[in-house]
Protein backbone atom coordinates (compact mmCIF):
# COMPACT_ATOMS: atom_id res chain seq x y z
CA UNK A 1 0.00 0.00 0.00
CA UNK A 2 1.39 3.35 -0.69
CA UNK A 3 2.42 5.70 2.06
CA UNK A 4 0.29 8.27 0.22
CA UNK A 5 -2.78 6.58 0.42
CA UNK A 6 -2.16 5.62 4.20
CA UNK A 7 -2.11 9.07 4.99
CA UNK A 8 -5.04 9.77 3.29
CA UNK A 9 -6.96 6.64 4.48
CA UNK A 10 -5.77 8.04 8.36
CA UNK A 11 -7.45 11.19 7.49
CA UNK A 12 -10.05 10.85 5.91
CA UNK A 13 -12.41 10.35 8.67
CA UNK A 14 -11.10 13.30 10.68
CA UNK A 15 -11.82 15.32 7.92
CA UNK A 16 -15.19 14.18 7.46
CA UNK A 17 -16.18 14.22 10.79
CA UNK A 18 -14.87 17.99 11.12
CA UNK A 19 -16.98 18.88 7.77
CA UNK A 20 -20.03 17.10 9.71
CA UNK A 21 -19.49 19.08 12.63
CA UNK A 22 -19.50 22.09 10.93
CA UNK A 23 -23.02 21.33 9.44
CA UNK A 24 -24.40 20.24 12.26
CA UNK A 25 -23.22 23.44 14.46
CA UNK A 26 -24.58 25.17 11.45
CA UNK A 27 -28.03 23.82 11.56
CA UNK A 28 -27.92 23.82 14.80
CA UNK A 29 -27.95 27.69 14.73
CA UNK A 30 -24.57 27.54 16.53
CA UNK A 31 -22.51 28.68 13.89
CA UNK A 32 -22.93 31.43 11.15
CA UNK A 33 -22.68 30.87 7.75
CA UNK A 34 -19.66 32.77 6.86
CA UNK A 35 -18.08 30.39 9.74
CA UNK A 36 -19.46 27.44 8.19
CA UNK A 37 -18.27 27.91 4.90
CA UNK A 38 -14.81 29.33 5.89
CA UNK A 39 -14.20 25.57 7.92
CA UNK A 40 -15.73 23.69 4.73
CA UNK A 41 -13.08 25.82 2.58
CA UNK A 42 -10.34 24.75 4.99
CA UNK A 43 -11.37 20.82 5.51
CA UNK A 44 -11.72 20.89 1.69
CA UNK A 45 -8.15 22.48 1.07
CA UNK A 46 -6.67 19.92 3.56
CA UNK A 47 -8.51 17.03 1.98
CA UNK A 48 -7.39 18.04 -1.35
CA UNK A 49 -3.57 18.72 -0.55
CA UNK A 50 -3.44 15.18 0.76
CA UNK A 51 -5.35 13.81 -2.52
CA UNK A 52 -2.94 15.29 -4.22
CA UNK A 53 0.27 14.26 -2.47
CA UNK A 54 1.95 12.12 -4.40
CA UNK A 55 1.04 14.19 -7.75
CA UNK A 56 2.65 17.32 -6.79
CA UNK A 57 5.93 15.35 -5.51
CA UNK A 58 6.02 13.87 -8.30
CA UNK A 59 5.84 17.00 -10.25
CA UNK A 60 8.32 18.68 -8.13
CA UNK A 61 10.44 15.88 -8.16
CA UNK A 62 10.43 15.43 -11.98
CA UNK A 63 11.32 19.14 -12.69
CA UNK A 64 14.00 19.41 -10.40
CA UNK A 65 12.32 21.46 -7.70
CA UNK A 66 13.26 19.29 -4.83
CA UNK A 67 15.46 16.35 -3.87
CA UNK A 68 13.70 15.83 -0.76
CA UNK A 69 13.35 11.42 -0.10
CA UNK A 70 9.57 10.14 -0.36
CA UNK A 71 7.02 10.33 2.11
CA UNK A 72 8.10 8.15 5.24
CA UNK A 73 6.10 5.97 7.58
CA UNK A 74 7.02 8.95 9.94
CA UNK A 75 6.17 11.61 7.77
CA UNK A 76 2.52 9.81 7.56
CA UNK A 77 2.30 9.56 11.56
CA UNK A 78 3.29 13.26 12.04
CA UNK A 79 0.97 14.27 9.39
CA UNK A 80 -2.00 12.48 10.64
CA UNK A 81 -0.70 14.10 14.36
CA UNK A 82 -1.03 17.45 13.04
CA UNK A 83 -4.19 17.57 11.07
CA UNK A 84 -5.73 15.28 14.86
CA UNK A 85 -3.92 18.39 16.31
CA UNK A 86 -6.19 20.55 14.17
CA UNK A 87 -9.26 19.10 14.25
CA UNK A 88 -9.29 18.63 18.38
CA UNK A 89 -7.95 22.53 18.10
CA UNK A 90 -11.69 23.56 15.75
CA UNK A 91 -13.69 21.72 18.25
CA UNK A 92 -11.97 23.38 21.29
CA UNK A 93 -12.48 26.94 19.82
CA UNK A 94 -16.40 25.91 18.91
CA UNK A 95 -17.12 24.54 22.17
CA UNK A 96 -15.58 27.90 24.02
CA UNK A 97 -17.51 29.95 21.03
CA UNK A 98 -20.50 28.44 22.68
CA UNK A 99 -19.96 28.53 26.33
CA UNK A 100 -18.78 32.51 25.52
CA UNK A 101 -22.57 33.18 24.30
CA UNK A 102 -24.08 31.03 26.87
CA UNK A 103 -22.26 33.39 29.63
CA UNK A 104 -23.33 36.35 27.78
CA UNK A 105 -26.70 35.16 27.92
CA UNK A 106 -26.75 34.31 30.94
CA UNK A 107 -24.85 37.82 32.17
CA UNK A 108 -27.75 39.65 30.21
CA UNK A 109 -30.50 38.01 32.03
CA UNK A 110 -28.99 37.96 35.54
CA UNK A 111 -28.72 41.97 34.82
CA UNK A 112 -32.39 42.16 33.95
CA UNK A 113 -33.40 40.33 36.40
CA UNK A 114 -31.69 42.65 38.98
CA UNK A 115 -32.30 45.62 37.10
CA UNK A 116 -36.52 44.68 38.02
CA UNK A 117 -35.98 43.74 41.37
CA UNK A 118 -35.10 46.96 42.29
């Protein structure tokens, strides 16, 4: 099996679930649609650079634009590390996007509430 593959076979479902999060926190309300499509764009672009891998070694490689080795077993691992790194990273900052507008909420009715009580 190539290495190329492996690392997109590793990936693949990260990517997909981050594109499915991003529709569901869309749906949900949760997220706004310039948001949405900005982490489709970026999932997409990520996807696509590691579809096309092995192609654009290969064409850098046949024109004399590098003389780096082939992707490693390593390379693959540290790959797939970063783009985990990445996803974990997205859901981290949407999770603290939501608990940020759940305290603001929350701030705005607790000041109502005291603002009638007196």
């Amino acid at each position: 099996m190539s290495r190329y593959l492996l690392l997109f076979i590793l990936n693949l479902p990260l990517i997909i679930a981050a594109m499915l999060s991003a529709l569901v926190e869309y749906k949900m309300g949760k997220l706004s649609r310039k948001s949405f499509v900005r982490q489709i764009v970026i999932w997409g672009i990520i996807c696509a650079g590691l579809a096309l891998a092995q192609p654009i070694y290969k064409f850098l490689y046949s024109n004399g634009l590098t003389q780096t080795e082939p992707l490693s077993l390593f390379d693959v691992i540290q790959i797939t590390g970063i783009i985990t790194v990445l996803f974990m990273a997205n859901r981290s900052r949407i999770k603290l996007e939501g608990l940020e507008r759940r305290l603001q909420d929350l701030h705005q009715e607790l000041s109502i509430r005291l603002s009638n009580d007196k």
